[in-house]
PDB file of N, CA and C in Angstrom:
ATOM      1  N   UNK A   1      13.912 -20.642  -8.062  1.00  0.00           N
ATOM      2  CA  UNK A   1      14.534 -19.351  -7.899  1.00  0.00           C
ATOM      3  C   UNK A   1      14.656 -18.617  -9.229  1.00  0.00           C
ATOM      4  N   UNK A   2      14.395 -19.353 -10.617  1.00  0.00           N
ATOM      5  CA  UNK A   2      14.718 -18.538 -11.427  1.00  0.00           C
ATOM      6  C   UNK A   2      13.458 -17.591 -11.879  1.00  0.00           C
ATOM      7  N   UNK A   3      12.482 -17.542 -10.978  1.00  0.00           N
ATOM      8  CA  UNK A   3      10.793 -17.182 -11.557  1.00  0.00           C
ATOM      9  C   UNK A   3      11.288 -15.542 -10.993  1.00  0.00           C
ATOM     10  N   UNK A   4      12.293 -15.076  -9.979  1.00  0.00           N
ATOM     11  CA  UNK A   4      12.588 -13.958  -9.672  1.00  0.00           C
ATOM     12  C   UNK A   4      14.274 -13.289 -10.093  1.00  0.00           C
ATOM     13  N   UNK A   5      14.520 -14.453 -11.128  1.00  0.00           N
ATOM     14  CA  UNK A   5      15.685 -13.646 -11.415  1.00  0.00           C
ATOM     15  C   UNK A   5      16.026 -12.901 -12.193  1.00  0.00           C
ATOM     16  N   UNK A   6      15.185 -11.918 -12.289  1.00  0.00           N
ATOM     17  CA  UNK A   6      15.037 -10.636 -13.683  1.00  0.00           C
ATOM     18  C   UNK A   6      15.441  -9.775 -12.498  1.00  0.00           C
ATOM     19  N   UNK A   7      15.904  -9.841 -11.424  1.00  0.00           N
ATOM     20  CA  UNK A   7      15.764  -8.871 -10.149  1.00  0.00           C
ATOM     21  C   UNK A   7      17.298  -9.112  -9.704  1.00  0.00           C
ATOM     22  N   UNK A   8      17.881  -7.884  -9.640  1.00  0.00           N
ATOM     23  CA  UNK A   8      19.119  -7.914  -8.605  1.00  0.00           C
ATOM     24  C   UNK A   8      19.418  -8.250  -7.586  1.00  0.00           C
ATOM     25  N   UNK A   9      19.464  -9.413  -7.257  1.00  0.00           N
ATOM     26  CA  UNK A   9      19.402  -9.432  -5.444  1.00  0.00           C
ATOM     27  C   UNK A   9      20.845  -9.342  -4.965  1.00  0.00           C
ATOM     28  N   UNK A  10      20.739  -7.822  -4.632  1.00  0.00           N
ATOM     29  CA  UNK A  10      21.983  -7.795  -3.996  1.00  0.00           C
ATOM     30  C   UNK A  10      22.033  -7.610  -2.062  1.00  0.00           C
ATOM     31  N   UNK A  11      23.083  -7.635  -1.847  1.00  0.00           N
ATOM     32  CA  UNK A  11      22.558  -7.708  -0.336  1.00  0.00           C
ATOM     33  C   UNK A  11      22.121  -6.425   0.325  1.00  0.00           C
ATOM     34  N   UNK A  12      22.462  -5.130  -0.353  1.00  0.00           N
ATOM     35  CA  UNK A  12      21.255  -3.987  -0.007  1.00  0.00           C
ATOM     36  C   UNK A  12      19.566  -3.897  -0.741  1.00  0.00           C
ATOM     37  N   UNK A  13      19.460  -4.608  -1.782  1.00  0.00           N
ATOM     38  CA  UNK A  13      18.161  -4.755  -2.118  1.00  0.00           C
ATOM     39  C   UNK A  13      17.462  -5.914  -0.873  1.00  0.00           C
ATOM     40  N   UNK A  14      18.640  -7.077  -0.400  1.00  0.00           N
ATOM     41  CA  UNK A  14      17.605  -7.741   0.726  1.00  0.00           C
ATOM     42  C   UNK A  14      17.574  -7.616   1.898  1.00  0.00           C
ATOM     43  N   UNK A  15      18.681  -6.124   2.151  1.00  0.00           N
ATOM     44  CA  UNK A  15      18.660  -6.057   3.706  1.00  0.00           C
ATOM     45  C   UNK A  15      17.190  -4.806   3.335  1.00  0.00           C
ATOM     46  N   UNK A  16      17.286  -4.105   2.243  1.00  0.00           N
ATOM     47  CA  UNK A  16      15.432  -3.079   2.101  1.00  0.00           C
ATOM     48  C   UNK A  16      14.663  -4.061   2.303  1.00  0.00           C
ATOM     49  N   UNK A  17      14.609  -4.615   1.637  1.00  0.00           N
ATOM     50  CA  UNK A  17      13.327  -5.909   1.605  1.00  0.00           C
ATOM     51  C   UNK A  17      12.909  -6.453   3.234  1.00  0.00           C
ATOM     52  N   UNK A  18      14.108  -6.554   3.327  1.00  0.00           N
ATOM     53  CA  UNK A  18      13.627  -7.520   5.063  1.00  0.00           C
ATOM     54  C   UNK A  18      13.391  -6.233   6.055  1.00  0.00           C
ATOM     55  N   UNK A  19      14.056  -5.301   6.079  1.00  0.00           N
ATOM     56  CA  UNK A  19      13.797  -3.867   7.143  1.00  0.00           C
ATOM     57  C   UNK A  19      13.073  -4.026   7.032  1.00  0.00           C
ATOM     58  N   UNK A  20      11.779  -3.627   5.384  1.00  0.00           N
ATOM     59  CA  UNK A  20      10.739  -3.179   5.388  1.00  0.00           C
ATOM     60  C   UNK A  20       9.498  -4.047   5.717  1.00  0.00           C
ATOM     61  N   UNK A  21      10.088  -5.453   5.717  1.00  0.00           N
ATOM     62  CA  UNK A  21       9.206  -6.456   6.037  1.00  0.00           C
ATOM     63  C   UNK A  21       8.976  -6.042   7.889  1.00  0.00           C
ATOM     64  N   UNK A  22       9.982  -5.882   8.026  1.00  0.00           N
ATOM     65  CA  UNK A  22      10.090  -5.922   9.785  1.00  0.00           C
ATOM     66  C   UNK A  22       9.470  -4.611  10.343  1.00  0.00           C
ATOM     67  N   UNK A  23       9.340  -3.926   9.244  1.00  0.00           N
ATOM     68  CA  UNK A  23       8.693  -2.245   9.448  1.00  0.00           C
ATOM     69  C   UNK A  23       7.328  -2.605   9.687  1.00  0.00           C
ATOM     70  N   UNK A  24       6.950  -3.345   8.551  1.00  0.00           N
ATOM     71  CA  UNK A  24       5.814  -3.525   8.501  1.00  0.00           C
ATOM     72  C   UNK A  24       4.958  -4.326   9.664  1.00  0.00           C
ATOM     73  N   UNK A  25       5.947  -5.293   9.839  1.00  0.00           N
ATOM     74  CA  UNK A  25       5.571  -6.284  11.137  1.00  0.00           C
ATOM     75  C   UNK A  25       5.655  -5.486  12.908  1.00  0.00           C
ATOM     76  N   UNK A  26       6.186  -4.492  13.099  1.00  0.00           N
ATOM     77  CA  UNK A  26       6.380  -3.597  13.885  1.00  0.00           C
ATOM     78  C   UNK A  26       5.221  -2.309  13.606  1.00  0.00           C
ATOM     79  N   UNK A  27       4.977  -2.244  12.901  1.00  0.00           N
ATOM     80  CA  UNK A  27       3.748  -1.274  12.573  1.00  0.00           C
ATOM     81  C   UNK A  27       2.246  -1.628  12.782  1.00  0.00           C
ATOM     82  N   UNK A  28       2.283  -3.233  12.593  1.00  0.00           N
ATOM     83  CA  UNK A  28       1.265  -4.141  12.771  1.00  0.00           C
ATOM     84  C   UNK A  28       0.923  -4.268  14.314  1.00  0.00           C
ATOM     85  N   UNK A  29       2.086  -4.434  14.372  1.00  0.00           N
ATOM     86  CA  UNK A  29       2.066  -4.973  16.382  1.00  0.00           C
ATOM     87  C   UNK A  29       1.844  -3.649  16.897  1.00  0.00           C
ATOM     88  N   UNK A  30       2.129  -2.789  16.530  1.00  0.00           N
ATOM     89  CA  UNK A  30       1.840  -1.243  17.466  1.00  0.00           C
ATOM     90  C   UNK A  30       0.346  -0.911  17.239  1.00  0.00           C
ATOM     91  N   UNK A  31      -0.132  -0.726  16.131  1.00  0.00           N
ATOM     92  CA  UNK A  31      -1.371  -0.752  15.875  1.00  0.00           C
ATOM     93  C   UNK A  31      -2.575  -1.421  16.699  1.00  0.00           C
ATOM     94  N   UNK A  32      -1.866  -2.921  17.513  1.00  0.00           N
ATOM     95  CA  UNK A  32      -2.703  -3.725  17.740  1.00  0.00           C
ATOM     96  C   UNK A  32      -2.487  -3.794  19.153  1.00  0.00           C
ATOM     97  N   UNK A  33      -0.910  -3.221  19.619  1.00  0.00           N
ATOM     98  CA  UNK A  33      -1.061  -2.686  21.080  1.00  0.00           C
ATOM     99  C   UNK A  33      -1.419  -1.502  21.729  1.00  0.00           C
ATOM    100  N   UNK A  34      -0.982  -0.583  20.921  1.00  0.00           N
ATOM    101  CA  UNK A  34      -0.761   0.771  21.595  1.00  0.00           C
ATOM    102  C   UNK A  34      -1.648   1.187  20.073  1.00  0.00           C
ATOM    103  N   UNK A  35      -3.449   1.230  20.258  1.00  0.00           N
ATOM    104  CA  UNK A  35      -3.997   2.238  19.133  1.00  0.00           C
ATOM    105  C   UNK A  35      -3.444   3.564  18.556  1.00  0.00           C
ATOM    106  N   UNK A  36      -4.113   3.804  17.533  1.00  0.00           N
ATOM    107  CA  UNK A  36      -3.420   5.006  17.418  1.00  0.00           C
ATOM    108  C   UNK A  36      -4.526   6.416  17.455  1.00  0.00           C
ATOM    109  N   UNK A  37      -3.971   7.049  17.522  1.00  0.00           N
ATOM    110  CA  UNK A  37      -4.604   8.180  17.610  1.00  0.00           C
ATOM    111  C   UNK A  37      -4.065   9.779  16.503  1.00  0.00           C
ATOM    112  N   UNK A  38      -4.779   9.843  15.593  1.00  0.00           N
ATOM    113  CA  UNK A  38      -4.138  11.224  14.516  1.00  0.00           C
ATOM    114  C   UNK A  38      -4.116  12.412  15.068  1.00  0.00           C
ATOM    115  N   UNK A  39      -2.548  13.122  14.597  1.00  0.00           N
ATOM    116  CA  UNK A  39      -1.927  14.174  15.525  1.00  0.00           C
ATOM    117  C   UNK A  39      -1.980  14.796  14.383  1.00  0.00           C
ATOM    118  N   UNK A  40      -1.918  16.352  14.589  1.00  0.00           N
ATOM    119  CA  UNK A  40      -2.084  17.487  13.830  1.00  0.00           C
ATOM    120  C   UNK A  40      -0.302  18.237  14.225  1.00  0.00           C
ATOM    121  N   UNK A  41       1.006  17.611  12.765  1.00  0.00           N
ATOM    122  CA  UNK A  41       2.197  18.462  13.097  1.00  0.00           C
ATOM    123  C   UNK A  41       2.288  19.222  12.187  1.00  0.00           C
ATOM    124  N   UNK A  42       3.330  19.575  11.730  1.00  0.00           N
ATOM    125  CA  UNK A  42       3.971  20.856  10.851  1.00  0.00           C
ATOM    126  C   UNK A  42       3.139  20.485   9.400  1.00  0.00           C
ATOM    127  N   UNK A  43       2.840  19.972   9.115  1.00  0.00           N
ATOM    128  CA  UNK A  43       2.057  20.074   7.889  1.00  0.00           C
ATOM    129  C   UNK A  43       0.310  20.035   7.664  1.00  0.00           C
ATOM    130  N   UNK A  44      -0.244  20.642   9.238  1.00  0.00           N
ATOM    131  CA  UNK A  44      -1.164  20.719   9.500  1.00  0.00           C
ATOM    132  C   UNK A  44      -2.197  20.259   9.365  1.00  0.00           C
ATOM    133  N   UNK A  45      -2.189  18.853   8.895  1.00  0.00           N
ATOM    134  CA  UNK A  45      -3.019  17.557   8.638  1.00  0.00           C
ATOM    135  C   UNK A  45      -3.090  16.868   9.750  1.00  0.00           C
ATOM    136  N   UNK A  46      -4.103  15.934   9.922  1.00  0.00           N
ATOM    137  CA  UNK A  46      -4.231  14.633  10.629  1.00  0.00           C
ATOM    138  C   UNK A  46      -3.746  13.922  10.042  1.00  0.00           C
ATOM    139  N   UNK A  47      -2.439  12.765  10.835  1.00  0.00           N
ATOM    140  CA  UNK A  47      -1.849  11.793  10.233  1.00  0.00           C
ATOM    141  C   UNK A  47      -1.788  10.910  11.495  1.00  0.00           C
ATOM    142  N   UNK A  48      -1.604   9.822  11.244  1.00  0.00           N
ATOM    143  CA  UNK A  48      -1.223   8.822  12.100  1.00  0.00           C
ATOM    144  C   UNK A  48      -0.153   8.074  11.514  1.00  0.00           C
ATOM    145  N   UNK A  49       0.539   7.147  12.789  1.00  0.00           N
ATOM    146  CA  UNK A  49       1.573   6.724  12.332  1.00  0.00           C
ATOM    147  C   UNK A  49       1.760   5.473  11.099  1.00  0.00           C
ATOM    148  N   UNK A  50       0.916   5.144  10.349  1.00  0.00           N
ATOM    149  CA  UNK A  50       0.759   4.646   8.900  1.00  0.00           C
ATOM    150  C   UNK A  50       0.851   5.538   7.899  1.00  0.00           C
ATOM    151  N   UNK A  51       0.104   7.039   8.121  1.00  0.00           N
ATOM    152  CA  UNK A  51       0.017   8.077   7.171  1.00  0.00           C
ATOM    153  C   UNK A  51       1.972   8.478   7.410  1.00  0.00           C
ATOM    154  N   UNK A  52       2.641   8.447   7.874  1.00  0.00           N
ATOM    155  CA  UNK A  52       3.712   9.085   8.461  1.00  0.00           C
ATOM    156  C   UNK A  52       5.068   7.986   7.643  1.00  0.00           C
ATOM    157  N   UNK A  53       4.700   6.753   7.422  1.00  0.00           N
ATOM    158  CA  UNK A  53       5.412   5.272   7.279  1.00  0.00           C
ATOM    159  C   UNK A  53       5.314   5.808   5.754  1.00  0.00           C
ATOM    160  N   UNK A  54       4.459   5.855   5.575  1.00  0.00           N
ATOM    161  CA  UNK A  54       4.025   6.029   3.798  1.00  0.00           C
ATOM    162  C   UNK A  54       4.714   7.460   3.760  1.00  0.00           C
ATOM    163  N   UNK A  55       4.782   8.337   4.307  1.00  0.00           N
ATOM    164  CA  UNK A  55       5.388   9.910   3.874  1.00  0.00           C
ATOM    165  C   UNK A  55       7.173   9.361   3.699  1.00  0.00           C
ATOM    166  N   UNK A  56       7.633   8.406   4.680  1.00  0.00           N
ATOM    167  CA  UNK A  56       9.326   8.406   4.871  1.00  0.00           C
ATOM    168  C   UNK A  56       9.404   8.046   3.749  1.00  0.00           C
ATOM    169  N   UNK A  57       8.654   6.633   3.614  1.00  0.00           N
ATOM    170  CA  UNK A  57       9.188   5.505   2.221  1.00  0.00           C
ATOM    171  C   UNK A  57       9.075   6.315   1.113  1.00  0.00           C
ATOM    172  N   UNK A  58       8.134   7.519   0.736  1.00  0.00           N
ATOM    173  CA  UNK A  58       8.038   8.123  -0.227  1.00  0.00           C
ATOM    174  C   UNK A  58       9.529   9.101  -0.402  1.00  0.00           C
ATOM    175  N   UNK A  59       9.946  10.001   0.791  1.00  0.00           N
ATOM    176  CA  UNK A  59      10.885  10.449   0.952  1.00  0.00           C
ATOM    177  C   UNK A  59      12.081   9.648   1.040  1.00  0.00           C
ATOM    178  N   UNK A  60      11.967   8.640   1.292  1.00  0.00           N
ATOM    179  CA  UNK A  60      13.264   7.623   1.080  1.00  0.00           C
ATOM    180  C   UNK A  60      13.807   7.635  -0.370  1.00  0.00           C
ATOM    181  N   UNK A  61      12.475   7.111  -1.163  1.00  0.00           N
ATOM    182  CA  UNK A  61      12.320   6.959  -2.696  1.00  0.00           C
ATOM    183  C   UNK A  61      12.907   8.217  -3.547  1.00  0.00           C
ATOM    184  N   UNK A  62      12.838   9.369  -3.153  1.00  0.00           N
ATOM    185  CA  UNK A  62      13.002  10.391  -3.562  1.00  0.00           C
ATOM    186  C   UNK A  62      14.604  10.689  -3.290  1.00  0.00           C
ATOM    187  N   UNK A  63      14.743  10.819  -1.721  1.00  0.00           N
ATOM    188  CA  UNK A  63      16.435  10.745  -1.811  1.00  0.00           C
ATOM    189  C   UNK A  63      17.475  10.030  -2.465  1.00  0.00           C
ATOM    190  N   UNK A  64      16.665   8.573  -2.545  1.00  0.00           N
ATOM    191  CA  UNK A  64      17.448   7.791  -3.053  1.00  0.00           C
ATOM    192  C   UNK A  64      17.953   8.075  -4.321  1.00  0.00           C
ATOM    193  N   UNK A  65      16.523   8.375  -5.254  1.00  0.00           N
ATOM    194  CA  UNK A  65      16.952   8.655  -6.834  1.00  0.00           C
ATOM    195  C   UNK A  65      17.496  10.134  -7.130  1.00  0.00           C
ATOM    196  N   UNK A  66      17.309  11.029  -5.885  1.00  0.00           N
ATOM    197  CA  UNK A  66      18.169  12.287  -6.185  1.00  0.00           C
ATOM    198  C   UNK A  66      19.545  11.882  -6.175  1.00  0.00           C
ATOM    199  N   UNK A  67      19.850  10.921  -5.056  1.00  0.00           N
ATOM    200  CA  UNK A  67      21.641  10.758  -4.678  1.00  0.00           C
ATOM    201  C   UNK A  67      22.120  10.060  -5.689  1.00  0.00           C
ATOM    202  N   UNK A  68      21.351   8.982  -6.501  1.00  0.00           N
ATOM    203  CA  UNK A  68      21.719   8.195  -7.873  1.00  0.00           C
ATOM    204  C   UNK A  68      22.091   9.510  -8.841  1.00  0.00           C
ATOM    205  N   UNK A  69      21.065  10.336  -8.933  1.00  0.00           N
ATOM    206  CA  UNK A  69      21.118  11.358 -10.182  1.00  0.00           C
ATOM    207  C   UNK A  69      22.271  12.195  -9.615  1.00  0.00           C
ATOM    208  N   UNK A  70      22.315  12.826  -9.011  1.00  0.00           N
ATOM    209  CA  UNK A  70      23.612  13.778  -8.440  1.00  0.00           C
ATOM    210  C   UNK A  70      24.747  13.500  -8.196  1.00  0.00           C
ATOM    211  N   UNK A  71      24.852  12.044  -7.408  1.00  0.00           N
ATOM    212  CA  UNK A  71      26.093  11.898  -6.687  1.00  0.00           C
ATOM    213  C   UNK A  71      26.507  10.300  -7.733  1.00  0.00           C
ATOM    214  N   UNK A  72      25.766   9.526  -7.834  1.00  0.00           N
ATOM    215  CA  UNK A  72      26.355   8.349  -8.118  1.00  0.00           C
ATOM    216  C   UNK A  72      25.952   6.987  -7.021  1.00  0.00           C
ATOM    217  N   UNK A  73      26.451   5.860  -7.458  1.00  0.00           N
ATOM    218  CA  UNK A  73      26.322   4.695  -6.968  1.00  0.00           C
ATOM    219  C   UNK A  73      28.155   4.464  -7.048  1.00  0.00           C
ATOM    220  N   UNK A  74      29.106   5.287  -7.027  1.00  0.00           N
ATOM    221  CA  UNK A  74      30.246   4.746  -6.903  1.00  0.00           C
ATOM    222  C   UNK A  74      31.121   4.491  -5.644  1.00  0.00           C
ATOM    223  N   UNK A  75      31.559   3.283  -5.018  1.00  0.00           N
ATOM    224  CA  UNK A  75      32.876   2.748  -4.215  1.00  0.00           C
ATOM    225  C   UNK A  75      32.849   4.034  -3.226  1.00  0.00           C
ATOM    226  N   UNK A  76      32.899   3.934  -2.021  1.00  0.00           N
ATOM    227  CA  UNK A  76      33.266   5.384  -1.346  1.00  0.00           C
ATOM    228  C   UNK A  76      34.345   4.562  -0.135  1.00  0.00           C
ATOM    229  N   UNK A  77      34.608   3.148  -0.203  1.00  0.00           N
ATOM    230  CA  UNK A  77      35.547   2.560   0.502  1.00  0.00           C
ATOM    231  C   UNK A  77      35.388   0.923   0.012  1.00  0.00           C
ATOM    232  N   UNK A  78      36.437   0.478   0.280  1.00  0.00           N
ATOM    233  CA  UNK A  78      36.695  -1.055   0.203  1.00  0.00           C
ATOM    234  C   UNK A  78      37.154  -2.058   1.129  1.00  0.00           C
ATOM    235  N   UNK A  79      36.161  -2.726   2.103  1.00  0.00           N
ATOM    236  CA  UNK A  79      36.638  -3.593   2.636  1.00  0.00           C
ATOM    237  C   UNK A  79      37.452  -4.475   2.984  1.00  0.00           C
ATOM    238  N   UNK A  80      38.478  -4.793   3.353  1.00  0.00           N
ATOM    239  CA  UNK A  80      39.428  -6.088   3.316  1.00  0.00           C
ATOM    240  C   UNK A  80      38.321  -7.082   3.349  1.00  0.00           C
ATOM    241  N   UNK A  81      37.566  -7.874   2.800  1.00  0.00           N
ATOM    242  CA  UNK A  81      36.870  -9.320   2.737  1.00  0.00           C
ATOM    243  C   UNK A  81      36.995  -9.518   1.521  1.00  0.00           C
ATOM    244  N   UNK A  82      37.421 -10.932   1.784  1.00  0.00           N
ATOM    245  CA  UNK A  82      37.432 -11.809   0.864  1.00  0.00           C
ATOM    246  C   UNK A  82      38.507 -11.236  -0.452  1.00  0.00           C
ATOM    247  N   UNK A  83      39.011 -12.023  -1.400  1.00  0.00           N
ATOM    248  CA  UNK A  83      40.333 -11.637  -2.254  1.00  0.00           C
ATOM    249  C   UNK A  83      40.246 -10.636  -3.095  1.00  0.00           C
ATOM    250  N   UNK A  84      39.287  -9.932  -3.689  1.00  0.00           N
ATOM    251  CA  UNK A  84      38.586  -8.533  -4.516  1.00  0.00           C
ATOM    252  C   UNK A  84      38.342  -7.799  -3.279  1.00  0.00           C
ATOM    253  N   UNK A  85      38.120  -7.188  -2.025  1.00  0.00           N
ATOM    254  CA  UNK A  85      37.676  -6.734  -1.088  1.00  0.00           C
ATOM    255  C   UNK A  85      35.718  -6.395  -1.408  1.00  0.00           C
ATOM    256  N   UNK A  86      35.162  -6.091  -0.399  1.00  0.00           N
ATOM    257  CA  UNK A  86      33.862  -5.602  -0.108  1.00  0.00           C
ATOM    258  C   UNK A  86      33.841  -3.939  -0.525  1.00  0.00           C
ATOM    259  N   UNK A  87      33.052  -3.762  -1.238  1.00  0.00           N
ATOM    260  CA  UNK A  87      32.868  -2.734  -1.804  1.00  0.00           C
ATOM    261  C   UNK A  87      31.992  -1.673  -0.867  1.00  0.00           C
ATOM    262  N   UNK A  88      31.698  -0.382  -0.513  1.00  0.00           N
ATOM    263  CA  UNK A  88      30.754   0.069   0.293  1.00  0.00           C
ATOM    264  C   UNK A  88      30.468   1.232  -0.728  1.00  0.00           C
ATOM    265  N   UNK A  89      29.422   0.921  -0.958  1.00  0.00           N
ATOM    266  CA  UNK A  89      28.613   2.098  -1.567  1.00  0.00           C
ATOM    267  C   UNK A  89      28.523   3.342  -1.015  1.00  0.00           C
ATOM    268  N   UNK A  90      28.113   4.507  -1.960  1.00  0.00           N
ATOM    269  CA  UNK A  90      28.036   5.449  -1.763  1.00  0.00           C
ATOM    270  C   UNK A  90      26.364   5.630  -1.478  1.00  0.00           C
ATOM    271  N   UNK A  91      25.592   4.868  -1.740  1.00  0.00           N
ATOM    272  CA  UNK A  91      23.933   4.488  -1.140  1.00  0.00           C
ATOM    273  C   UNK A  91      23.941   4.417   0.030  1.00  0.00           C
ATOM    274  N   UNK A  92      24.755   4.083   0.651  1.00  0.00           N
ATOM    275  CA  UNK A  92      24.765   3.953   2.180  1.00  0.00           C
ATOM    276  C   UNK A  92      24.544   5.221   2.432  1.00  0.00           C
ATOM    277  N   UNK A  93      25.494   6.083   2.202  1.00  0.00           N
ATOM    278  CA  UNK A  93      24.896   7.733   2.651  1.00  0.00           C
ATOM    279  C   UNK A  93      23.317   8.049   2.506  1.00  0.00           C
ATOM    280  N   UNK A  94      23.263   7.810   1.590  1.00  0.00           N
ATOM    281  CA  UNK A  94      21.641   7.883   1.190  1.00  0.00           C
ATOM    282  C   UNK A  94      20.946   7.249   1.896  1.00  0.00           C
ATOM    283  N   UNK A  95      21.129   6.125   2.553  1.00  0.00           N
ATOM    284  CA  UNK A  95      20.100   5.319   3.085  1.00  0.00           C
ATOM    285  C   UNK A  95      20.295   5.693   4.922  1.00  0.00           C
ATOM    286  N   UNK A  96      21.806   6.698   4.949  1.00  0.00           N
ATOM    287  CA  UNK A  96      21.488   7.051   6.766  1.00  0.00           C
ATOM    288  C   UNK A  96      20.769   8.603   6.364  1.00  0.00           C
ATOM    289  N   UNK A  97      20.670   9.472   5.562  1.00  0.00           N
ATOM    290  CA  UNK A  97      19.635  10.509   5.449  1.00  0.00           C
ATOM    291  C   UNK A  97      18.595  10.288   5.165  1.00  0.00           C
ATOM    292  N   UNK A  98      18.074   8.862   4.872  1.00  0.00           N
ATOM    293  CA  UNK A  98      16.577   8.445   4.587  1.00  0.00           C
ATOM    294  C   UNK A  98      16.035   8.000   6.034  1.00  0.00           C
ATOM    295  N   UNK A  99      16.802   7.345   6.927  1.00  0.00           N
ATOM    296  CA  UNK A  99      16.652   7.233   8.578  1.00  0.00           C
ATOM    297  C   UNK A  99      16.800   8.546   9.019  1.00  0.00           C
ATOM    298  N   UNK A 100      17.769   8.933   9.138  1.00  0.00           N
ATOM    299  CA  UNK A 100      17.300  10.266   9.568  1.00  0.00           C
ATOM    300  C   UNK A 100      16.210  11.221   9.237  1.00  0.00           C
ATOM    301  N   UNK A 101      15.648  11.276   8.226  1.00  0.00           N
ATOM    302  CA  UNK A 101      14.555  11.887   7.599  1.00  0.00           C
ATOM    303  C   UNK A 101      13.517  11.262   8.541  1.00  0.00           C
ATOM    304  N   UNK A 102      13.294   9.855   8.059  1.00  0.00           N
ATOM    305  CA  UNK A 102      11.836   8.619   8.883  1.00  0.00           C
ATOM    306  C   UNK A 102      12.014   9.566  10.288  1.00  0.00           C
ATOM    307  N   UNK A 103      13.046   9.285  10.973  1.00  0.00           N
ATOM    308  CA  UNK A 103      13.327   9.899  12.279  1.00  0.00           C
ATOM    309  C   UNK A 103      12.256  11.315  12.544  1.00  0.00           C
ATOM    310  N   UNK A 104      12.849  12.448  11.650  1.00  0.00           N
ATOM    311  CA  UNK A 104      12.169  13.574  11.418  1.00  0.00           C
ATOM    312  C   UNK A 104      10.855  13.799  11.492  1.00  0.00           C
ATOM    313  N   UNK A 105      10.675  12.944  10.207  1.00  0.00           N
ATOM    314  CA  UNK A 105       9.005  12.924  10.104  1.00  0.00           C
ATOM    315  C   UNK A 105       7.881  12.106  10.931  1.00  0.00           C
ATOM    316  N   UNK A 106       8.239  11.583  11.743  1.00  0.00           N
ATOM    317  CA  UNK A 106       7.798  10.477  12.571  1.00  0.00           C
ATOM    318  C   UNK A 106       7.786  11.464  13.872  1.00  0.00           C
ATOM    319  N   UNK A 107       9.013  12.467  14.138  1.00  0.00           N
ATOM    320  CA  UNK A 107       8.489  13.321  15.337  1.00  0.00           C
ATOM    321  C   UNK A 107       7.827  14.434  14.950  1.00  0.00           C
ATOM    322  N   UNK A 108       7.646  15.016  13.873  1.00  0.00           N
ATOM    323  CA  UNK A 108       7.332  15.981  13.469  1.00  0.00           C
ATOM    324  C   UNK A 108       5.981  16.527  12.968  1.00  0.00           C
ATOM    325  N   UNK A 109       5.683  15.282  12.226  1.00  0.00           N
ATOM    326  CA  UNK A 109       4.508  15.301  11.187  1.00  0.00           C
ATOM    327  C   UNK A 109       3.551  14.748  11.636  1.00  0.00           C
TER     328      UNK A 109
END
């Protein structure tokens, strides 16, 4: 374990990690049930739903480091767990306007 410990593993870096694993594994299986076929939406391109996966994560990436630069990574509540309580980030906001966005662009684009 220490060949990856230059890396934060906190439990929102491994609940990203595993979503995106499961994104990926759900993207795989659709592909291989239900083909796809490229739709022409609001940005008047052919995309399919891989071209669309790659637009969120990019827009994810982007919200994320706007809400770091603007707003912060600080406490926006504290859990009763455990004797220090559970901390809840203010990333969390960021990360339900990055679903909501995927949401967006996935019907849209």
């Amino acid at each position: 374990m220490e060949s990856i410990a230059w890396m934060a593993w906190t439990l929102p870096t491994a609940i990203f990690f595993a979503a995106l694993a499961c994104t990926l594994l759900v993207m795989t299986w659709l592909a291989a049930v239900y083909p796809e076929a490229e739709r022409v939406g609001v940005l008047r391109i052919p995309t399919t739903r891989g071209d669309r996966l790659f637009i969120s994560l990019i827009a994810a990436a982007v919200i994320h480091l706007a809400w770091i630069g603007l707003v912060g990574t600080d406490a926006i509540a504290t859990l009763p767990i455990g004797e220090e309580g559970f901390e809840i980030s203010s990333l969390w906001l960021a990360s339900g306007i990055s679903l909501v966005t995927a949401a967006l662009i996935f019907r849209t684009v």
